[in-house]
C-alpha atoms as a PDB file:
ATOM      1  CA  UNK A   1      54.544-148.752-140.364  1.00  0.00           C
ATOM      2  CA  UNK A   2      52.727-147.963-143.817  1.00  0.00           C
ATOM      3  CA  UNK A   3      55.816-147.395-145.528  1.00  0.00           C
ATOM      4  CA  UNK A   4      56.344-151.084-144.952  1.00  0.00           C
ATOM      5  CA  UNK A   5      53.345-151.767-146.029  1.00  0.00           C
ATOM      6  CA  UNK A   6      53.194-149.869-149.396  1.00  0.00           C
ATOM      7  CA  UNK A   7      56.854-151.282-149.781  1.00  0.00           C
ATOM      8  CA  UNK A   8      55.828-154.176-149.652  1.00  0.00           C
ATOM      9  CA  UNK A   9      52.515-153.567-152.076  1.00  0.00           C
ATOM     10  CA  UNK A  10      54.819-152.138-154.731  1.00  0.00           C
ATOM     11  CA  UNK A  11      57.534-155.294-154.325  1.00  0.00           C
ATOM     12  CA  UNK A  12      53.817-157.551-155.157  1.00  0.00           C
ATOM     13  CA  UNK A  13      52.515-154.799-157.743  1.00  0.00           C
ATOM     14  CA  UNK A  14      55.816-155.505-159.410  1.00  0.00           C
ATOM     15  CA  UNK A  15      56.277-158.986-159.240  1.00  0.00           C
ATOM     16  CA  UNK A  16      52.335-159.690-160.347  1.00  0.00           C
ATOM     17  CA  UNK A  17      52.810-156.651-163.237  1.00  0.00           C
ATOM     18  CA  UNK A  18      55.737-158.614-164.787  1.00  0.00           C
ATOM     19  CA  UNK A  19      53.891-161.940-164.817  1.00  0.00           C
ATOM     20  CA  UNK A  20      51.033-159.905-166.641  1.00  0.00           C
ATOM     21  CA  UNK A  21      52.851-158.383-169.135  1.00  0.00           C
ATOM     22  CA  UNK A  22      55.183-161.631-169.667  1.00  0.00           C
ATOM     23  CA  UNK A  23      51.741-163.618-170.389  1.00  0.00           C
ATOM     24  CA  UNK A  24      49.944-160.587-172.598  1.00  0.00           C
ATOM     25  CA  UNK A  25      53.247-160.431-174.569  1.00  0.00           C
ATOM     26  CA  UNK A  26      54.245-163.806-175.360  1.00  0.00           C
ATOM     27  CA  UNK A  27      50.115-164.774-175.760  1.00  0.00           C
ATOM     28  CA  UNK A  28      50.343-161.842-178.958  1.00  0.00           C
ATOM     29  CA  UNK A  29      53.064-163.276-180.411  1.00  0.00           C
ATOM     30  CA  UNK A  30      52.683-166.516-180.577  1.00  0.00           C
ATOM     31  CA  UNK A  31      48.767-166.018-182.169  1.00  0.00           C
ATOM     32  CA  UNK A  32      51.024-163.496-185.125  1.00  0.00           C
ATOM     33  CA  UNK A  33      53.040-166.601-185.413  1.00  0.00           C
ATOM     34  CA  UNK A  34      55.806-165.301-183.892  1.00  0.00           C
ATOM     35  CA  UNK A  35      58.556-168.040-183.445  1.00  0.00           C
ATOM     36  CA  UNK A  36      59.176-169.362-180.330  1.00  0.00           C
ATOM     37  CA  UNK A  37      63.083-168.755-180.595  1.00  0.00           C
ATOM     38  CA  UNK A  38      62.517-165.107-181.138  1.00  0.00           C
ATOM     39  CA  UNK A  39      60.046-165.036-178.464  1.00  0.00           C
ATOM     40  CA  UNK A  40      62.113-166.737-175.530  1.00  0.00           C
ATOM     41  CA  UNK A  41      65.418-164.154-177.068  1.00  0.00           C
ATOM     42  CA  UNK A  42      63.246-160.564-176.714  1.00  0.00           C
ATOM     43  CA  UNK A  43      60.164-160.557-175.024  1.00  0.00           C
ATOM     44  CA  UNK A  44      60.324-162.755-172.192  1.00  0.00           C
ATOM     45  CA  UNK A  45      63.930-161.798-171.090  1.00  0.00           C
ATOM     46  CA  UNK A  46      62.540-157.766-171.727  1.00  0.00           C
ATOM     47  CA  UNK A  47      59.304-158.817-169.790  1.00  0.00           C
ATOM     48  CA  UNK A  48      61.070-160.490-166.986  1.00  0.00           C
ATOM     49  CA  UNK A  49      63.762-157.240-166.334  1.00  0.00           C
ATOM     50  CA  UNK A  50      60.555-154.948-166.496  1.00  0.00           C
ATOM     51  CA  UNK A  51      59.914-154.478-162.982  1.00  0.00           C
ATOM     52  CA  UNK A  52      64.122-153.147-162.612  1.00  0.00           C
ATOM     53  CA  UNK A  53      63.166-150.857-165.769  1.00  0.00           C
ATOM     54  CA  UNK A  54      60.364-148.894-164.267  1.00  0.00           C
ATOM     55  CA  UNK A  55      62.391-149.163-161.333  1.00  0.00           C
ATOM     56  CA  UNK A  56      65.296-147.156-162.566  1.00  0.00           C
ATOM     57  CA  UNK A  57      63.297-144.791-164.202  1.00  0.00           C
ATOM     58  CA  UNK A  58      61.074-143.785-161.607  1.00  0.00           C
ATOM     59  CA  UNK A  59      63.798-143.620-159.321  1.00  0.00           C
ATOM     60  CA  UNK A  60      66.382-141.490-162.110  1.00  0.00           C
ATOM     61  CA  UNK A  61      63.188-139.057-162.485  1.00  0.00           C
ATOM     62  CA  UNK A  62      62.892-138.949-158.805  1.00  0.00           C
ATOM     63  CA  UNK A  63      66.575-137.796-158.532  1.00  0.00           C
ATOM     64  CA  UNK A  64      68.069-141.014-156.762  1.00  0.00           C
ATOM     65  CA  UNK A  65      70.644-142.211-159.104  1.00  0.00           C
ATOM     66  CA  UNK A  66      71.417-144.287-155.995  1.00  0.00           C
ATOM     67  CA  UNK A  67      68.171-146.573-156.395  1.00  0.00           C
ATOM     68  CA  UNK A  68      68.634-146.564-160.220  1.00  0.00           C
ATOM     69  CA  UNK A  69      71.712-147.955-160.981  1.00  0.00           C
ATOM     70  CA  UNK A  70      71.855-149.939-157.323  1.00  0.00           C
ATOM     71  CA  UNK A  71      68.910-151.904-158.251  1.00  0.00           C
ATOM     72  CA  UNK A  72      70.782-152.680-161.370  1.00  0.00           C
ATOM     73  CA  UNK A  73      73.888-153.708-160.067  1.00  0.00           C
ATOM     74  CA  UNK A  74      72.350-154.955-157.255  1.00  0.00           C
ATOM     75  CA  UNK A  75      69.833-157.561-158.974  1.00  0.00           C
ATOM     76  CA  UNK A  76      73.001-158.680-161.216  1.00  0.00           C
ATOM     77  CA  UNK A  77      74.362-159.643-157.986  1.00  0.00           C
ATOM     78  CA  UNK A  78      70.958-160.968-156.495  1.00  0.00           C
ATOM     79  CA  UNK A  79      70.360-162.871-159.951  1.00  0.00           C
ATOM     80  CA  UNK A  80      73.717-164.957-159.667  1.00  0.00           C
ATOM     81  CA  UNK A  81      74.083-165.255-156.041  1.00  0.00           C
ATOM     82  CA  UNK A  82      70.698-165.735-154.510  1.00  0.00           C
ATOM     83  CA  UNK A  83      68.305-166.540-157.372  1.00  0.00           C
ATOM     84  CA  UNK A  84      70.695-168.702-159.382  1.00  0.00           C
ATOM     85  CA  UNK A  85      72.167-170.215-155.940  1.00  0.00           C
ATOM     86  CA  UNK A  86      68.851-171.135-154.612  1.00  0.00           C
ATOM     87  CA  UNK A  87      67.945-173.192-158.276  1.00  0.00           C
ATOM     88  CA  UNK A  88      70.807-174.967-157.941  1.00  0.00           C
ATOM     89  CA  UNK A  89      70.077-176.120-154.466  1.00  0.00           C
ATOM     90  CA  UNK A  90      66.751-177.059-156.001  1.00  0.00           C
ATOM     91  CA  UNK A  91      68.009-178.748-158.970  1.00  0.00           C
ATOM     92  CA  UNK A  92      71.632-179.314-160.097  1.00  0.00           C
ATOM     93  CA  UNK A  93      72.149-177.264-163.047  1.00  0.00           C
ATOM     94  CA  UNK A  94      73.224-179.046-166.030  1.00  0.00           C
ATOM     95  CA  UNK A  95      74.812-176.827-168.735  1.00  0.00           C
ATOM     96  CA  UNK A  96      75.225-177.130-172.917  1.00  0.00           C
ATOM     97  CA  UNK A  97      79.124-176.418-173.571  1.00  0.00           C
ATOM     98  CA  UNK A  98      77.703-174.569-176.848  1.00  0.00           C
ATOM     99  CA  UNK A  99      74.507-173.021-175.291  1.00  0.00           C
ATOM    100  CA  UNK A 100      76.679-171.177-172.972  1.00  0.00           C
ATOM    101  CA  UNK A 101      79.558-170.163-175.031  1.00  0.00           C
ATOM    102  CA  UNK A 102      77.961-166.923-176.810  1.00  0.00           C
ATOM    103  CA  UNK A 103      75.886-165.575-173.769  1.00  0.00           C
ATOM    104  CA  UNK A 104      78.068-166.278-171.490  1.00  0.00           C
ATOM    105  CA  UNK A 105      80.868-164.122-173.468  1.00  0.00           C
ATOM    106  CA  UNK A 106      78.424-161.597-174.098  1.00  0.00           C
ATOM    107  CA  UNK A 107      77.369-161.457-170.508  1.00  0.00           C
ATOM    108  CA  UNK A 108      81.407-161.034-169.699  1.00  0.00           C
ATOM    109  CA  UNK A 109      81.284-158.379-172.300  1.00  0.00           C
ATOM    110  CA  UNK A 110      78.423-156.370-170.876  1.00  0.00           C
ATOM    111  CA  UNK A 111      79.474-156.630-167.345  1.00  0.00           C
ATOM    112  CA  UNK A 112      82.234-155.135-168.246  1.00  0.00           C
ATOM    113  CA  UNK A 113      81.074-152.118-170.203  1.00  0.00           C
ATOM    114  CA  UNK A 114      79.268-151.903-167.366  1.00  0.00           C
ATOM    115  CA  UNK A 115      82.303-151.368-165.098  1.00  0.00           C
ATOM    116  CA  UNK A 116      83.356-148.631-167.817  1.00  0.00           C
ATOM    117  CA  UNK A 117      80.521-146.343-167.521  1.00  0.00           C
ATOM    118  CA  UNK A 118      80.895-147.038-163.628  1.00  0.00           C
ATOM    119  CA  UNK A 119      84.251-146.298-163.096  1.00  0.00           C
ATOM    120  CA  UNK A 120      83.419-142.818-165.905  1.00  0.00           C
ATOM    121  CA  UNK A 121      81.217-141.521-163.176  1.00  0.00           C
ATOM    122  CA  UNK A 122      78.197-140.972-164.759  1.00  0.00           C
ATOM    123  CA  UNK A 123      75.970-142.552-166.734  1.00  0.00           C
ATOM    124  CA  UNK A 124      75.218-140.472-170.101  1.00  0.00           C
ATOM    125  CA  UNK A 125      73.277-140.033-173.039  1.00  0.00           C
ATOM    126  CA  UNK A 126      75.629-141.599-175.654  1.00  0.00           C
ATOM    127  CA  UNK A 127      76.076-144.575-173.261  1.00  0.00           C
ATOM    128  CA  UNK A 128      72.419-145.274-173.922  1.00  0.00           C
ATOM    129  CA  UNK A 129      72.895-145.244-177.516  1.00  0.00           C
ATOM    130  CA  UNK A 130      76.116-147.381-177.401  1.00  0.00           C
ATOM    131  CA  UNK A 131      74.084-149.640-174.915  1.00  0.00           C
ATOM    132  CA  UNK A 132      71.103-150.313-176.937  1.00  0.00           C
ATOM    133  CA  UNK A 133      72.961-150.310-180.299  1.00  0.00           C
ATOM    134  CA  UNK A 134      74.844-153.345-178.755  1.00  0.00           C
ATOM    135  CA  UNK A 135      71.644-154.778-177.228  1.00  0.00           C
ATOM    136  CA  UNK A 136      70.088-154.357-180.737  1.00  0.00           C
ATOM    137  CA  UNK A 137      73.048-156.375-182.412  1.00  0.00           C
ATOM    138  CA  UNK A 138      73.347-158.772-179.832  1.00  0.00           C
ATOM    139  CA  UNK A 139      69.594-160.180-180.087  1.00  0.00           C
ATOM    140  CA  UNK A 140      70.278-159.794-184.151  1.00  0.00           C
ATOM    141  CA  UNK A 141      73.543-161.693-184.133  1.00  0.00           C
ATOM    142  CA  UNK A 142      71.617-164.357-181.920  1.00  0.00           C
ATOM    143  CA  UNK A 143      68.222-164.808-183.594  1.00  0.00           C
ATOM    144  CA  UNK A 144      70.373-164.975-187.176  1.00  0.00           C
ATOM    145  CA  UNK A 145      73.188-167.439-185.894  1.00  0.00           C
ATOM    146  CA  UNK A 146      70.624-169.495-183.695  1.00  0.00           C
ATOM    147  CA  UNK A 147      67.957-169.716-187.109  1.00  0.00           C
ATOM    148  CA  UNK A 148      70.208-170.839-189.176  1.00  0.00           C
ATOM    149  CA  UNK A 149      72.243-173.703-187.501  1.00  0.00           C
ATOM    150  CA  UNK A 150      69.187-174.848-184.810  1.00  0.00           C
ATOM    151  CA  UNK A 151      71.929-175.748-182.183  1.00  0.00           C
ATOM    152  CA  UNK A 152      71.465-175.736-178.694  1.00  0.00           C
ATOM    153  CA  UNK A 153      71.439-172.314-178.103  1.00  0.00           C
ATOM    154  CA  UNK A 154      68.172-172.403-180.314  1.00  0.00           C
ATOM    155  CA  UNK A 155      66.946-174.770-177.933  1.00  0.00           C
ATOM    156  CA  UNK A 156      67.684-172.882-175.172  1.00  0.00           C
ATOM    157  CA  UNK A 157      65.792-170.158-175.798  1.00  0.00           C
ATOM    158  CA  UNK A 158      62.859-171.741-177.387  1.00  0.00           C
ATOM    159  CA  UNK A 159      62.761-173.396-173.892  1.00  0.00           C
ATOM    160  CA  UNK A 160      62.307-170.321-172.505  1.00  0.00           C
ATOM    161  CA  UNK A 161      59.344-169.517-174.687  1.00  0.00           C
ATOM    162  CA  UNK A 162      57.716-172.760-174.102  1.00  0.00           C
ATOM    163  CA  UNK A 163      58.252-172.364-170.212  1.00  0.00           C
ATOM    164  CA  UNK A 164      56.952-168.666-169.615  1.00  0.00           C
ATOM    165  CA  UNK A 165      53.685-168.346-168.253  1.00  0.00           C
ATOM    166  CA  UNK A 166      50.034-168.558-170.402  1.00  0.00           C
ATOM    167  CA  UNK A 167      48.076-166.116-171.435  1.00  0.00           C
ATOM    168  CA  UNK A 168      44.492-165.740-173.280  1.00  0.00           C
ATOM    169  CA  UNK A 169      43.993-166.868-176.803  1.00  0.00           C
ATOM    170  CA  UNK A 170      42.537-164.077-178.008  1.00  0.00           C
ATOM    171  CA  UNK A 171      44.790-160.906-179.478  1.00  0.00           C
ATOM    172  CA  UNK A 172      42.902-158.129-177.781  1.00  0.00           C
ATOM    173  CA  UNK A 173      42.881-159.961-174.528  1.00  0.00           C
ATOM    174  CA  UNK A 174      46.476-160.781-174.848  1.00  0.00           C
ATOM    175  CA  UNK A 175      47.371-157.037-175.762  1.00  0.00           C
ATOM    176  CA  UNK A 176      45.150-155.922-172.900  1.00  0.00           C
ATOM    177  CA  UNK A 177      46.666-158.118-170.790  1.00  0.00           C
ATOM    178  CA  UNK A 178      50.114-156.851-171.589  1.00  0.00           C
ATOM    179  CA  UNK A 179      49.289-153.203-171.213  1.00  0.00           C
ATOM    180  CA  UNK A 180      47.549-154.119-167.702  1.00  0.00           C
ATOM    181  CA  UNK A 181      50.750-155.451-167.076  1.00  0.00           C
ATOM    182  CA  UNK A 182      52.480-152.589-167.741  1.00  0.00           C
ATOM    183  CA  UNK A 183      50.370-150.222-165.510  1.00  0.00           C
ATOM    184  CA  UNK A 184      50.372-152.743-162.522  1.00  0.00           C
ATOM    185  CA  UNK A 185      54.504-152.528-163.071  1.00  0.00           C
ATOM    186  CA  UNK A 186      54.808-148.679-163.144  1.00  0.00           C
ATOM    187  CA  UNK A 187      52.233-148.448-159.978  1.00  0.00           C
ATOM    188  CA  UNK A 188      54.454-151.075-158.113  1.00  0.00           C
ATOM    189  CA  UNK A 189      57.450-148.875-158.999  1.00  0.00           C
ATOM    190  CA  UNK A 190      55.897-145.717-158.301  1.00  0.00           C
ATOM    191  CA  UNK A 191      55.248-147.655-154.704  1.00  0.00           C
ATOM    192  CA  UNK A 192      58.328-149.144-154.059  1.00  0.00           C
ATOM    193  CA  UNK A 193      60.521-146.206-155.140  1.00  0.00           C
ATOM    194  CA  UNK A 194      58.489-143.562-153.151  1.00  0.00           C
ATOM    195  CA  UNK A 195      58.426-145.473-150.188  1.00  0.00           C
ATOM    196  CA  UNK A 196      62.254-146.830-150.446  1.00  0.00           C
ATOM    197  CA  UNK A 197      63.461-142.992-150.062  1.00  0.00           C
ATOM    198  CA  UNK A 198      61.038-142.550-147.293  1.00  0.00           C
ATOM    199  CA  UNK A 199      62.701-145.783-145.705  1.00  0.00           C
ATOM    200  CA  UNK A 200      66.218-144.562-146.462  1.00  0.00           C
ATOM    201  CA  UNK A 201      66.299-141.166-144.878  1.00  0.00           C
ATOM    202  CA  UNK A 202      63.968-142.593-141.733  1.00  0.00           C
ATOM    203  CA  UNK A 203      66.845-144.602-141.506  1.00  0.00           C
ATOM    204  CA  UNK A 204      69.499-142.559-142.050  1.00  0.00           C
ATOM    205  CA  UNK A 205      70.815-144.394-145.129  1.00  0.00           C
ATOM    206  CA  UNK A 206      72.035-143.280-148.611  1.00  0.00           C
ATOM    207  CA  UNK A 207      69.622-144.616-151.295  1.00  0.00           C
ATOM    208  CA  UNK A 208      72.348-146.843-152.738  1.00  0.00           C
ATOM    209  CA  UNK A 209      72.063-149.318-149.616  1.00  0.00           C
ATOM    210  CA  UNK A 210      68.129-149.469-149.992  1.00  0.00           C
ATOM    211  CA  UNK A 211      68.681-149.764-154.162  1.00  0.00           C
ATOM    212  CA  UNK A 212      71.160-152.094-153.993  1.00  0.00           C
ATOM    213  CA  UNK A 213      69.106-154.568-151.142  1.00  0.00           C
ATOM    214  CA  UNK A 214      65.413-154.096-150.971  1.00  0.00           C
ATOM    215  CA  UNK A 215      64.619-152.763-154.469  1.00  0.00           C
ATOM    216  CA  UNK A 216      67.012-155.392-156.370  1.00  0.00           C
ATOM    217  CA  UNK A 217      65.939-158.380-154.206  1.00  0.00           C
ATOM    218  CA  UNK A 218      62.165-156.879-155.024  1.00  0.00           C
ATOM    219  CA  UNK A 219      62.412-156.584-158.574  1.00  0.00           C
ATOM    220  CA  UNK A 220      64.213-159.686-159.421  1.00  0.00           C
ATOM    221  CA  UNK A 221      61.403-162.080-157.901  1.00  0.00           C
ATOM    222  CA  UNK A 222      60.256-162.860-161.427  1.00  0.00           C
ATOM    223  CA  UNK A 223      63.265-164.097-162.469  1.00  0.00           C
ATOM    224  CA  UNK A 224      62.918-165.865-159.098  1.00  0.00           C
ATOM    225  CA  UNK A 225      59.822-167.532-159.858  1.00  0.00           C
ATOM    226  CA  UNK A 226      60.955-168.221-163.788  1.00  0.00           C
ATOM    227  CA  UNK A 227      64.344-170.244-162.804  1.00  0.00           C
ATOM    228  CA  UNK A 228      62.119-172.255-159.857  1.00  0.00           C
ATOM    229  CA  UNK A 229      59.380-173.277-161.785  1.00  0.00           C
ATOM    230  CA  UNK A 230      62.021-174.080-164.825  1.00  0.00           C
ATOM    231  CA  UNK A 231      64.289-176.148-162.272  1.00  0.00           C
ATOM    232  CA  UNK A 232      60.737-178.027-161.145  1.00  0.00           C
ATOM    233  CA  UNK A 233      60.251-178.822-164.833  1.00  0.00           C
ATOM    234  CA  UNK A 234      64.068-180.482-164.861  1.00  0.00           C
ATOM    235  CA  UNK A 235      64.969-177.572-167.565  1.00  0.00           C
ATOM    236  CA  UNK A 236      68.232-176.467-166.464  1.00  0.00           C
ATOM    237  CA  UNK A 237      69.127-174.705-169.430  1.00  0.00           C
ATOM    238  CA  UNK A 238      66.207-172.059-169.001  1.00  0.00           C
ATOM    239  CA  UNK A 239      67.323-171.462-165.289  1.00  0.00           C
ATOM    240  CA  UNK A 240      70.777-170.589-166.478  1.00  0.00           C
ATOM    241  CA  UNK A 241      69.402-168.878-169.390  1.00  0.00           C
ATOM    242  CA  UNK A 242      66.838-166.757-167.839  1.00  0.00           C
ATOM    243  CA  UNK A 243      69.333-165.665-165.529  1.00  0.00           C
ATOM    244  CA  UNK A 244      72.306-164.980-168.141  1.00  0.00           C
ATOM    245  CA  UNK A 245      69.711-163.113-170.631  1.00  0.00           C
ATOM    246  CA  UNK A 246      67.954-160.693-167.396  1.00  0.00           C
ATOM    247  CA  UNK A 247      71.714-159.712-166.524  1.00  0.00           C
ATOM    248  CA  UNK A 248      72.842-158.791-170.099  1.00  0.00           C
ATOM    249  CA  UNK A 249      69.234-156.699-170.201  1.00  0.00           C
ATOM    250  CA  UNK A 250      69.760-155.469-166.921  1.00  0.00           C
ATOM    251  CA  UNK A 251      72.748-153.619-168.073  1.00  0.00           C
ATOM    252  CA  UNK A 252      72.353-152.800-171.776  1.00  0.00           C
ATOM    253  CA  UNK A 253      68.757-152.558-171.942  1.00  0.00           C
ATOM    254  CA  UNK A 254      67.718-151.084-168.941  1.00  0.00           C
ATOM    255  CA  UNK A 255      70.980-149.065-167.857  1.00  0.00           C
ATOM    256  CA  UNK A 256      70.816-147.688-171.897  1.00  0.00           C
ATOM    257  CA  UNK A 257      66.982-146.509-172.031  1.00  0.00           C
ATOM    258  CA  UNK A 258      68.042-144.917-168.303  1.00  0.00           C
ATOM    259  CA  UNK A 259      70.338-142.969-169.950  1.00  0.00           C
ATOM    260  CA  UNK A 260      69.150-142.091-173.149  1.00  0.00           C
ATOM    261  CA  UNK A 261      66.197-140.868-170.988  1.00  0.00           C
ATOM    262  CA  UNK A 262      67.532-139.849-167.934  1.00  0.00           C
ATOM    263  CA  UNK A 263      71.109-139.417-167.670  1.00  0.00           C
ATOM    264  CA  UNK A 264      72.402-139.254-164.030  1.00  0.00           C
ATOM    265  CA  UNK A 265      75.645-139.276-161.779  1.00  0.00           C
ATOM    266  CA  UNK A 266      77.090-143.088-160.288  1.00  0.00           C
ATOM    267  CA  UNK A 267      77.045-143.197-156.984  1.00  0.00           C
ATOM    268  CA  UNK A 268      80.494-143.168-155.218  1.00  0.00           C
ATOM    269  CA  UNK A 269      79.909-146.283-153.439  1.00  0.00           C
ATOM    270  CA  UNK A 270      78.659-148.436-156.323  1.00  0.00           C
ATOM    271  CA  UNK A 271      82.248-147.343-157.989  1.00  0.00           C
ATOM    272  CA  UNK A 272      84.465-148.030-155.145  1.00  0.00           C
ATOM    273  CA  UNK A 273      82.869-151.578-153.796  1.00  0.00           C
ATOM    274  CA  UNK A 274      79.120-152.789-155.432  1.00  0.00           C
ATOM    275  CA  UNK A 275      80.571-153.089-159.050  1.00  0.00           C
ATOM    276  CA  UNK A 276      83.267-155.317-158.364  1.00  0.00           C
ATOM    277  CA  UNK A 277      80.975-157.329-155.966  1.00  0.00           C
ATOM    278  CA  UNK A 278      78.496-158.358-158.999  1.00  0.00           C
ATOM    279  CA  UNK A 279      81.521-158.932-161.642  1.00  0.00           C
ATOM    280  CA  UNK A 280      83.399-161.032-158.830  1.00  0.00           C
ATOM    281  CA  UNK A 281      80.089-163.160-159.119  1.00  0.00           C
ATOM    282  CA  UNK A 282      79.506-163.044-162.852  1.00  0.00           C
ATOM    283  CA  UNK A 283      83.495-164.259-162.537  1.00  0.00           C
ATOM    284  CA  UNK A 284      82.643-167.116-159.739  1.00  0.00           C
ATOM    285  CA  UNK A 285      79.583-168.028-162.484  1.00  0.00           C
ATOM    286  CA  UNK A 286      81.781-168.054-165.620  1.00  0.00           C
ATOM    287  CA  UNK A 287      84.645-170.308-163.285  1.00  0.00           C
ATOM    288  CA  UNK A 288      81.888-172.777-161.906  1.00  0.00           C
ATOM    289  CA  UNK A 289      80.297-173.777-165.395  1.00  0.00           C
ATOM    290  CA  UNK A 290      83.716-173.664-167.030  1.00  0.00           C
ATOM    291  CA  UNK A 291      84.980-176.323-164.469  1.00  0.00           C
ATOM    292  CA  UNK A 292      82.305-178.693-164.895  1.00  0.00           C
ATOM    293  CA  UNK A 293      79.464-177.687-166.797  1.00  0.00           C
ATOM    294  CA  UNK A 294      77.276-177.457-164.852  1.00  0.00           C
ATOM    295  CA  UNK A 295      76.057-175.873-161.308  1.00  0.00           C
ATOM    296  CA  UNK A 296      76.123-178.607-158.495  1.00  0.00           C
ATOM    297  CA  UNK A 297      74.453-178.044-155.230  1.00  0.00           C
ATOM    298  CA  UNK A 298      77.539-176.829-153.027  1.00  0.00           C
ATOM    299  CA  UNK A 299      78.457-174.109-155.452  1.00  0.00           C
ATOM    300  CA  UNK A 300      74.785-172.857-155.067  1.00  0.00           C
ATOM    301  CA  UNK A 301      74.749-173.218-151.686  1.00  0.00           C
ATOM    302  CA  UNK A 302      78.460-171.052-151.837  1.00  0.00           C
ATOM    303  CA  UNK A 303      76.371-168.495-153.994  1.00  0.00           C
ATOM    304  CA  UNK A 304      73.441-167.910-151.279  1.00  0.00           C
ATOM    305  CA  UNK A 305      76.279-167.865-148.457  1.00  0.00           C
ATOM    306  CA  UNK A 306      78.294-165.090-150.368  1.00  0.00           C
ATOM    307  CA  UNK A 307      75.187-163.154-150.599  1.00  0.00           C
ATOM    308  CA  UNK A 308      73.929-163.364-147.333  1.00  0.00           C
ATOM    309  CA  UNK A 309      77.384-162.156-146.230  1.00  0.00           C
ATOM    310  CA  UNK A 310      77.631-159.369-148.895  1.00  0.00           C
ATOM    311  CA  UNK A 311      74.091-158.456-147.769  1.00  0.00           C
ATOM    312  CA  UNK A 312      75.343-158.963-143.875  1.00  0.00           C
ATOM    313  CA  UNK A 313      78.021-156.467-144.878  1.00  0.00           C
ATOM    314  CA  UNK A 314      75.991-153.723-146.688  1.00  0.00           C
ATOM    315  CA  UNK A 315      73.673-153.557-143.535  1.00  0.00           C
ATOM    316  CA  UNK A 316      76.312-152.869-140.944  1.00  0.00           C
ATOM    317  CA  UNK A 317      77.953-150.319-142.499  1.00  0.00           C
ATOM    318  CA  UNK A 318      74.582-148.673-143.862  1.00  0.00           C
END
């Protein structure tokens, strides 16, 4: 019964840590005058994926590669499926033909470096480098191209900056505040991931099935709680954003700092079926926005249904 519990305390820890740090963060920069679009493009789509960073780690130094890279693949999938699915029910998702066009490539691209290092077998030192190195480039590339021109990517993002959460006006508070944030996140791992093993071999489970279910649905509530409240707000375009930008940092920012710390094996089972689970979504994404532009209420609703069936799926043969 109290591994529930403390499950469940680490799943809040997390969730509340993010917010924190999210606040602290984007309160510092914006008193050094940091611009917004710079703002919404780093540190609120690097404060968002912080609860799956800790996650990984704590779990890659714990020796369950199954948790690690599950609750990246796994909140991909979540992301798209139940976070993005659930907006859309909320609020039909409008989307900017030219907004999209770079992040959505670059999401493509990522997802499918992602598959790579997958299908290689294990996830290694230099793939942290090459990860990060195209992380690095991608945020340059964006900040530069999005500066210059003030299209509606710009917007976009600056969206995001206007819509993340409020912190204290004062620099040391807002720097305290982040590094609070940061300790409440690594405590809430330190829960979740301790208690997730514990749950997995009471059960009789691999680690992968708990990673790729309870600790991705756990440590994708913020971006949960960003794409609601920026649906309620009738900003559509952050929604889509937040979730683009978390997956893209899922996998070259978090998946690269894994491995440049940590390297460890892939999981057979993420190989053979939970890779080609979250790029058939990123594909159903890329094919409902290309049809349309935008996300209408049915094709959320399909999202939520194919993840309650993939999730259906995972437990019966867990």
């Amino acid at each position: 019964m109290m591994t529930y519990v403390f499950l469940l305390i680490g799943l809040v820890l997390l969730t509340v840590g993010g917010d924190i740090l999210v606040r602290g963060a984007t309160s510092a920069a914006k008193i050094l005058k940091v611009s917004p679009l710079l703002i919404g493009l780093t540190l609120v789509g690097f404060g968002t994926s912080t609860p799956e960073l800790v996650t990984s780690l704590t779990a890659a130094w714990a020796g369950s590669p199954g948790i690690a890279i599950g609750n990246v693949v796994g909140s991909n999938t979540a992301n798209i499926l139940l976070i993005l699915g659930i907006t859309a029910l909320i609020l039909p998702l409008t989307v900017d033909r030219a907004a999209f066009r770079r992040d959505g490539a670059m999401l493509v691209v990522s997802s499918l470096a992602c598959l790579a290092v997958v299908l290689l077998g294990v996830l290694d030192r230099w793939v942290g480098v090459v990860f990060l190195g195209g992380l690095a480039g991608y945020i340059y590339w964006a900040y530069k191209s999005e500066a210059k021109t003030g299209d509606a990517e710009a917007e976009m993002h600056m969206h995001i900056a206007e819509d993340a959460p409020k912190g204290p006006g004062q620099l040391w508070l807002a720097i305290g505040l982040a590094l609070l944030g940061i300790a409440i996140t690594i405590g809430g791992a330190r829960l979740l991931v301790d208690n997730a093993i514990v749950l997995a071999k009471g059960f009789g489970i691999s680690d992968t099935i708990i990673g790729l279910t309870v600790v991705a649905v756990g440590t994708s509530l913020p971006e949960l709680v960003t794409s609601v409240i920026a649906a309620l707000k009738k900003h559509s375009d952050v929604a889509l954003g937040n979730i683009i930008g978390s997956n893209i940092y899922n996998i070259l920012g978090i998946l690269g700092i894994t491995a440049l710390i940590k390297p460890i094996p892939i999981p057979q089972q993420i190989a053979q079926v939970d890779i080609w689970v979250m790029l058939g979504a990123t594909a159903l994404l890329i094919f409902f926005v290309r049809t349309g532009m935008k996300i209408v209420r049915w094709e959320g609703a399909a999202f939520v249904a194919a993840f309650v069936a993939y999730t259906a799926w995972l437990v019966s043969v867990a």
